[in-house]
N, C-alpha and C. Protein backbone atom coordinates (compact mmCIF):
# COMPACT_ATOMS: atom_id res chain seq x y z
N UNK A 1 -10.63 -22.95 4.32
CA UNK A 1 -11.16 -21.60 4.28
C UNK A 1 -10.99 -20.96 5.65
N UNK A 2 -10.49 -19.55 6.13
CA UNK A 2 -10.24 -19.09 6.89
C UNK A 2 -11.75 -18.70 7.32
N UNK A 3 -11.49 -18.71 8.81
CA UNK A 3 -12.61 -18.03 9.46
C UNK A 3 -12.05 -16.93 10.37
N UNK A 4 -10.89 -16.77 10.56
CA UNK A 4 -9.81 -16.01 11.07
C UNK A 4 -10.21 -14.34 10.15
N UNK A 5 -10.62 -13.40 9.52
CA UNK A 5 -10.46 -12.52 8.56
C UNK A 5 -10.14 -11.06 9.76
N UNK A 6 -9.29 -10.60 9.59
CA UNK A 6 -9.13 -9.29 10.72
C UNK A 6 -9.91 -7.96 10.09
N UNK A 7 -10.53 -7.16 10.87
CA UNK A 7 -11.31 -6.01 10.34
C UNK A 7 -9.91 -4.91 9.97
N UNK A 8 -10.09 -4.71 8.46
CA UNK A 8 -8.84 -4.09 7.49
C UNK A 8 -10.08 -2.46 7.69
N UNK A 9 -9.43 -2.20 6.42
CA UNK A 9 -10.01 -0.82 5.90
C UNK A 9 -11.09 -0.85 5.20
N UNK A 10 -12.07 0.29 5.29
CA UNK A 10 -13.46 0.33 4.39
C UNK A 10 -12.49 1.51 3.43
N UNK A 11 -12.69 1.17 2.15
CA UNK A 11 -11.58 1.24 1.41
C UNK A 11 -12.93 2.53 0.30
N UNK A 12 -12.17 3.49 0.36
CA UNK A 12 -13.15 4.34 -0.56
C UNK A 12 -12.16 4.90 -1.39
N UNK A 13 -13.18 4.57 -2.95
CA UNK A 13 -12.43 5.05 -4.08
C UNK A 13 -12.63 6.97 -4.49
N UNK A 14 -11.93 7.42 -4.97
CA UNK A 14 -12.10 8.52 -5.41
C UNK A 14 -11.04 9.26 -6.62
N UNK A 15 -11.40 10.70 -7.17
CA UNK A 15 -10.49 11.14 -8.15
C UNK A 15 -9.69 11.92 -7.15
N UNK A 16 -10.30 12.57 -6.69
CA UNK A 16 -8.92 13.67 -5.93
C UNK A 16 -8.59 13.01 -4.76
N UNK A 17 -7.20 12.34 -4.51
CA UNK A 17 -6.38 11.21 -3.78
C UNK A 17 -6.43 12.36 -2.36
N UNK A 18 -5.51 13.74 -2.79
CA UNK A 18 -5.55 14.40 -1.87
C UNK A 18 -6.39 15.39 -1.02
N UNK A 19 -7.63 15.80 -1.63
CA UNK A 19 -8.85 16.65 -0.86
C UNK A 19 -9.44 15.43 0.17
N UNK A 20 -10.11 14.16 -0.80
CA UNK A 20 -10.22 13.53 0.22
C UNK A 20 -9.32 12.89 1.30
N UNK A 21 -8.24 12.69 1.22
CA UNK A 21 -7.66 12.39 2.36
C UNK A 21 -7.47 13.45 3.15
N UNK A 22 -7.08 14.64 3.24
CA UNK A 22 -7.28 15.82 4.15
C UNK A 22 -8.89 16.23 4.48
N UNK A 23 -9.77 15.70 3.97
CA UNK A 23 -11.12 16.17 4.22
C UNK A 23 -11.68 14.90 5.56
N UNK A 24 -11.03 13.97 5.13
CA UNK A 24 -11.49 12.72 6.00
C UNK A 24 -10.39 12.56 7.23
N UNK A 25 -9.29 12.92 7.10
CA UNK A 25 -8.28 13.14 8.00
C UNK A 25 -8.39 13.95 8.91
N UNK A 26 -9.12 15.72 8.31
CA UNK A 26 -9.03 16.44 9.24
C UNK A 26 -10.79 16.36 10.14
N UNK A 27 -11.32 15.86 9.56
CA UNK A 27 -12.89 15.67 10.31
C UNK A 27 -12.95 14.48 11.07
N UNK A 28 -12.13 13.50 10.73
CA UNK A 28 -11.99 12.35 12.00
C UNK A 28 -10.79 12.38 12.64
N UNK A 29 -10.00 13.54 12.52
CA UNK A 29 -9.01 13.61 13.27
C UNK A 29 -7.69 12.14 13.20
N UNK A 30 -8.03 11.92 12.08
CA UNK A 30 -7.10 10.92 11.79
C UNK A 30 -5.66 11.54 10.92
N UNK A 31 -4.68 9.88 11.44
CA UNK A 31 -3.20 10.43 10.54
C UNK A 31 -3.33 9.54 9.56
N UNK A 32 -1.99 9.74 8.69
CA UNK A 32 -1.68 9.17 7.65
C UNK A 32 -0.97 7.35 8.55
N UNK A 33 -1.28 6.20 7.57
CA UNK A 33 -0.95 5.09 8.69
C UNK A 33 0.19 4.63 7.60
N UNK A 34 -0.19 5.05 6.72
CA UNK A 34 0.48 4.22 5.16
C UNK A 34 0.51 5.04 4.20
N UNK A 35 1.10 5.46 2.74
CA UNK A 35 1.14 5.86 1.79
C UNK A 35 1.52 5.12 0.81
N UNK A 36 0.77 4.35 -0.37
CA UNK A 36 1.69 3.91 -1.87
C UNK A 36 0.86 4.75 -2.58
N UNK A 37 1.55 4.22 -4.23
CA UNK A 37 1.02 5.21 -5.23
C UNK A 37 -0.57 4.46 -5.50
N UNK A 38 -1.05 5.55 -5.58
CA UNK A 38 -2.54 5.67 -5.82
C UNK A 38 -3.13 5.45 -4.53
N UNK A 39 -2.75 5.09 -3.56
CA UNK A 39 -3.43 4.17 -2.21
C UNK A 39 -3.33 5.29 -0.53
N UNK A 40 -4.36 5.77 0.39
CA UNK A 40 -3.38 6.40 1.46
C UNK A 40 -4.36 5.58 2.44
N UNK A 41 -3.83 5.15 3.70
CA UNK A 41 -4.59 4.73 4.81
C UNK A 41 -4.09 5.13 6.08
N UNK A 42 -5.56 5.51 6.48
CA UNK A 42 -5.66 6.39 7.42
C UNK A 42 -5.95 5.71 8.66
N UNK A 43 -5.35 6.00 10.03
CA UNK A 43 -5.14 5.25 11.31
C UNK A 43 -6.69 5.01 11.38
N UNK A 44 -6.81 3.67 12.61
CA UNK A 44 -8.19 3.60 13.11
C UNK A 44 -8.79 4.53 13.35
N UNK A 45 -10.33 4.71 13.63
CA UNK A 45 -10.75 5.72 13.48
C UNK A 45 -11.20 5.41 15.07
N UNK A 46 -11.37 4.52 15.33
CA UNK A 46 -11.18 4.11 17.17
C UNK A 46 -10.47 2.70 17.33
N UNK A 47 -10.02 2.77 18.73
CA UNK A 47 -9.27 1.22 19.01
C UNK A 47 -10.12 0.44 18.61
N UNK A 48 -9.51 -0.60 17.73
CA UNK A 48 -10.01 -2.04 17.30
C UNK A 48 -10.69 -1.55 16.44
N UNK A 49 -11.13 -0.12 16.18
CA UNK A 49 -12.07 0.14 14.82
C UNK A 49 -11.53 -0.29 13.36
N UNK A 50 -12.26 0.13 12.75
CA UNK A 50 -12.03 -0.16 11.21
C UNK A 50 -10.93 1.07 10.38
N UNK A 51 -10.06 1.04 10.14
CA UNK A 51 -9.18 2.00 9.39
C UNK A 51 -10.34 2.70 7.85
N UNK A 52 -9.59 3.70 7.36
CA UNK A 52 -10.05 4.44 6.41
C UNK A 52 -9.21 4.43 5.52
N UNK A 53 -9.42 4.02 4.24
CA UNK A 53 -8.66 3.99 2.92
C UNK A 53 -9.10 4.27 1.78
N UNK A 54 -8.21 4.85 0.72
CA UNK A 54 -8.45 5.64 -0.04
C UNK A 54 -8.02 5.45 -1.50
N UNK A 55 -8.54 5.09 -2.48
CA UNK A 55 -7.62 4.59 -3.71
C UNK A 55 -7.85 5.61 -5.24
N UNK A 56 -7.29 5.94 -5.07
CA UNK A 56 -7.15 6.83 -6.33
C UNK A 56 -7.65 6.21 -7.89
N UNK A 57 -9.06 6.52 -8.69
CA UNK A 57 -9.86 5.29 -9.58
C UNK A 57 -9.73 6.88 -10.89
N UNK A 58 -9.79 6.45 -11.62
CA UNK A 58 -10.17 7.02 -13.03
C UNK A 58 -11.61 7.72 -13.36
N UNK A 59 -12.33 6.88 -12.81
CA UNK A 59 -13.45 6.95 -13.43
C UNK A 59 -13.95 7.54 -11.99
N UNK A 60 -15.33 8.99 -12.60
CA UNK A 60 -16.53 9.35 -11.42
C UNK A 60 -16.94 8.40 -10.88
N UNK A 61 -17.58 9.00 -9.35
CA UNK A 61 -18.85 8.32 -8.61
C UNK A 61 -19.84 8.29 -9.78
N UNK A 62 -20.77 7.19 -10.26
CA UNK A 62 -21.63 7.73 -10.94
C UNK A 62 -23.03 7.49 -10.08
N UNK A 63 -23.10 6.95 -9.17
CA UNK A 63 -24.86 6.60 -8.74
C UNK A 63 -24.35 6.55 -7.33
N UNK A 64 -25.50 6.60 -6.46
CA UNK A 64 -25.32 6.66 -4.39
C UNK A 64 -24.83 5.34 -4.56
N UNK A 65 -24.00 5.44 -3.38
CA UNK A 65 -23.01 4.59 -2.63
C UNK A 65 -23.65 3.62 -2.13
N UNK A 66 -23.32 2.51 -2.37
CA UNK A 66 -24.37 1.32 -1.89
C UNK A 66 -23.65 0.54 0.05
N UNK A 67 -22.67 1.53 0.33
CA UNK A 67 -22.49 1.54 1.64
C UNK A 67 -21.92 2.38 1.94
N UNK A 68 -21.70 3.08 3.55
CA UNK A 68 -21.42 4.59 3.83
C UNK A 68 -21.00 4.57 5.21
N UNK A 69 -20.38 5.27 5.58
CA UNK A 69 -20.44 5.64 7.14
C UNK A 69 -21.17 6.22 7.63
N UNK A 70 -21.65 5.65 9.25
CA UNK A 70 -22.55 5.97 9.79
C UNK A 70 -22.08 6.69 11.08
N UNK A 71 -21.50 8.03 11.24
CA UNK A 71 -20.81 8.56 12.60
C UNK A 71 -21.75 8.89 13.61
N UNK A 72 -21.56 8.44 15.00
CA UNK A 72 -22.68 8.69 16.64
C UNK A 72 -21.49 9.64 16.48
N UNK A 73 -22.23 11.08 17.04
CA UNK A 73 -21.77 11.72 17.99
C UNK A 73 -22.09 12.49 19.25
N UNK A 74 -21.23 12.84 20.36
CA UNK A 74 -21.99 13.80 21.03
C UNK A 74 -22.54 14.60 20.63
N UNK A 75 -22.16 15.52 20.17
CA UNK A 75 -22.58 17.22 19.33
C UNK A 75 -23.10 16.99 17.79
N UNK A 76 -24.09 16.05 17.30
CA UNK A 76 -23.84 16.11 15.80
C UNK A 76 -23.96 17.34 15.14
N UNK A 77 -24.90 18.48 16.13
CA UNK A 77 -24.21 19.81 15.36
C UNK A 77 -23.11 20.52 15.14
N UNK A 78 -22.62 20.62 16.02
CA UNK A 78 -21.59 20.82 16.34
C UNK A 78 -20.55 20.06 14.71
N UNK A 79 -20.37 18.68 14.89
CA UNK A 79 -19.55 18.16 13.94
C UNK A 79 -20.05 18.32 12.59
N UNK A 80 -21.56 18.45 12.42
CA UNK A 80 -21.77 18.72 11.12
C UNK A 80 -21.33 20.19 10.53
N UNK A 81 -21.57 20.82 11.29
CA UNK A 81 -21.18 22.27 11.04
C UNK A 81 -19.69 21.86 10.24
N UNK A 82 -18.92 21.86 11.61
CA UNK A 82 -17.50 21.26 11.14
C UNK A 82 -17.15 20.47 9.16
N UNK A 83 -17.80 19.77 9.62
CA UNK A 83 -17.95 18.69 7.88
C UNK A 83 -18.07 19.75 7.00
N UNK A 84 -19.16 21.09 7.03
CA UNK A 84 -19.52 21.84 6.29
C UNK A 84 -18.64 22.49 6.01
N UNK A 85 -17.72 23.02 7.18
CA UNK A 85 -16.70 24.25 6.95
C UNK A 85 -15.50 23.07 6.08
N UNK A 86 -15.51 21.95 5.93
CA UNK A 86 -14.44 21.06 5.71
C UNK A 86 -14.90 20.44 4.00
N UNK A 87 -15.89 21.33 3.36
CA UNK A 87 -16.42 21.11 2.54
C UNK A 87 -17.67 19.83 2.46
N UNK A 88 -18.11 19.81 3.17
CA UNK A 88 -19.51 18.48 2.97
C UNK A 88 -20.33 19.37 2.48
N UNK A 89 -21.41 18.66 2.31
CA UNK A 89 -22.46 19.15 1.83
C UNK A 89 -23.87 18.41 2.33
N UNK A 90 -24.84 19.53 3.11
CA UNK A 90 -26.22 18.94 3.79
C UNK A 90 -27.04 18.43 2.62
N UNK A 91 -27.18 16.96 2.48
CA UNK A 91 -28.47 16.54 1.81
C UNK A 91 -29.47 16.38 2.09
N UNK A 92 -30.00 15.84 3.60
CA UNK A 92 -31.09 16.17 4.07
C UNK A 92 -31.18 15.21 5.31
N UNK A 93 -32.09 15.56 6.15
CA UNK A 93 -31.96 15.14 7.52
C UNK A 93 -33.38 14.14 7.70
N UNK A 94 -33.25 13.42 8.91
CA UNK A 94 -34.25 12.06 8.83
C UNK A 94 -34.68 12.26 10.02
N UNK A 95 -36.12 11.99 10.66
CA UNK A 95 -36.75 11.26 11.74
C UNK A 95 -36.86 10.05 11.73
N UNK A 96 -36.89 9.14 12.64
CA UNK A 96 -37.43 8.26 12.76
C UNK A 96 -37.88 7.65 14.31
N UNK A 97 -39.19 7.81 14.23
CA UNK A 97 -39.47 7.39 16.11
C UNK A 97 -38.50 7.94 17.37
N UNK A 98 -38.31 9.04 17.23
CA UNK A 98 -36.90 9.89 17.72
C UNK A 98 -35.97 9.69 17.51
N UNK A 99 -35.72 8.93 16.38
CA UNK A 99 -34.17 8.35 16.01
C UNK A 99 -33.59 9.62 14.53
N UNK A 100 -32.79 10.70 15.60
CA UNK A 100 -32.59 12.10 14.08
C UNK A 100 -30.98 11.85 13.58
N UNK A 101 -31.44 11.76 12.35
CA UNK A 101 -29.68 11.82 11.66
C UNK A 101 -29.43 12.59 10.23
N UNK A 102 -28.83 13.12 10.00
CA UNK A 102 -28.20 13.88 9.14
C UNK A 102 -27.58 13.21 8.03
N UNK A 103 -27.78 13.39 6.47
CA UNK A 103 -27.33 12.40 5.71
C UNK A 103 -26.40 13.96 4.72
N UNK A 104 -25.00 13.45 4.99
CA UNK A 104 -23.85 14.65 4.42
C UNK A 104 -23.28 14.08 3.12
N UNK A 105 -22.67 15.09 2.20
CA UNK A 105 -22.03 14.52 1.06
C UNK A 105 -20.39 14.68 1.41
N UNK A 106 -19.64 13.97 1.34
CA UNK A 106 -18.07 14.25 1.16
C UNK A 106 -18.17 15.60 0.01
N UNK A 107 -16.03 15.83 -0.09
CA UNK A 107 -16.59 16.76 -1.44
C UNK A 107 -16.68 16.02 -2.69
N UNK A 108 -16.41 14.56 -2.61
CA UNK A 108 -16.76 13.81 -4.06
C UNK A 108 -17.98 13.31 -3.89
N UNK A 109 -19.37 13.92 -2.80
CA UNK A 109 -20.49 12.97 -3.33
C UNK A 109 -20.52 11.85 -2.56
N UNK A 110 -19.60 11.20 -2.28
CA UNK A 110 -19.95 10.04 -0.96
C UNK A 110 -21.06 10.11 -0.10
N UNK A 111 -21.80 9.77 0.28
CA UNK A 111 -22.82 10.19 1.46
C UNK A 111 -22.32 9.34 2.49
N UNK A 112 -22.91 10.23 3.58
CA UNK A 112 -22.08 9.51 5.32
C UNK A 112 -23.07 10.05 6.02
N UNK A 113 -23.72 10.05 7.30
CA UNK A 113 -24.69 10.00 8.07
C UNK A 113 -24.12 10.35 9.55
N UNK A 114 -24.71 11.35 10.24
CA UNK A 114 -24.15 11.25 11.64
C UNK A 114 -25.76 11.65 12.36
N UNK A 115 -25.11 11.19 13.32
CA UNK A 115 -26.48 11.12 14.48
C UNK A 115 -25.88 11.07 15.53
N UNK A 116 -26.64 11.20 16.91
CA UNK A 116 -26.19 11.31 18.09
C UNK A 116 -25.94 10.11 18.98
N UNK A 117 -24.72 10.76 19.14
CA UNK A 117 -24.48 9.01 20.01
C UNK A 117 -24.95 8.69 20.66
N UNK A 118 -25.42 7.59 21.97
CA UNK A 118 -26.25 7.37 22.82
C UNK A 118 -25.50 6.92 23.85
């Protein structure tokens, strides 16, 4: 059994192959790394980070995502705004012991989270 496993892609399914890949491309400023049919992957999203991938499924999201991205940023207003104009959608925002983060929808419903980097 390998203990060797290299960090690949967090691999997200969806119906529209192409909104989300231009929606996630143009808000993380990522390129295209790869293209097959049904499949697109998108460059690291930082050195040694985890790539972004995309698989084209039949069937709706039907229930919340039982894992998500979690983006630090400098400006999270700033980038949320951005997400918004890029089609996201605000679901609602969190305290916790000064810990504030923003919980966004892709335009298929995905939820993703940004907060301020530290």
């Amino acid at each position: 059994m390998s203990t060797e496993a290299s960090d690949g892609s967090l691999m997200i399914d969806c119906n529209d192959l192409d909104t989300m890949v231009g929606f996630w491309s143009s808000l993380l400023d990522l390129e295209i790394a790869a293209t097959y049919p049904s499949y697109v992957f998108l460059k690291r999203v930082c050195e040694g980070g985890r790539g972004l991938a995309f698989q084209r499924v039949p069937e709706p999201r039907r229930d919340k995502n039982r894992i998500h991205l979690d983006l630090s940023e400098v400006e999270p207003q700033v980038f949320i705004a951005h997400a918004i104009d890029l089609g996201a959608t605000r679901v609602e925002d969190h305290e916790l012991s000064g810990f504030h983060w923003t919980v966004l929808a892709d335009p298929e419903g995905n939820l993703f989270c940004v907060n301020k980097a530290h």
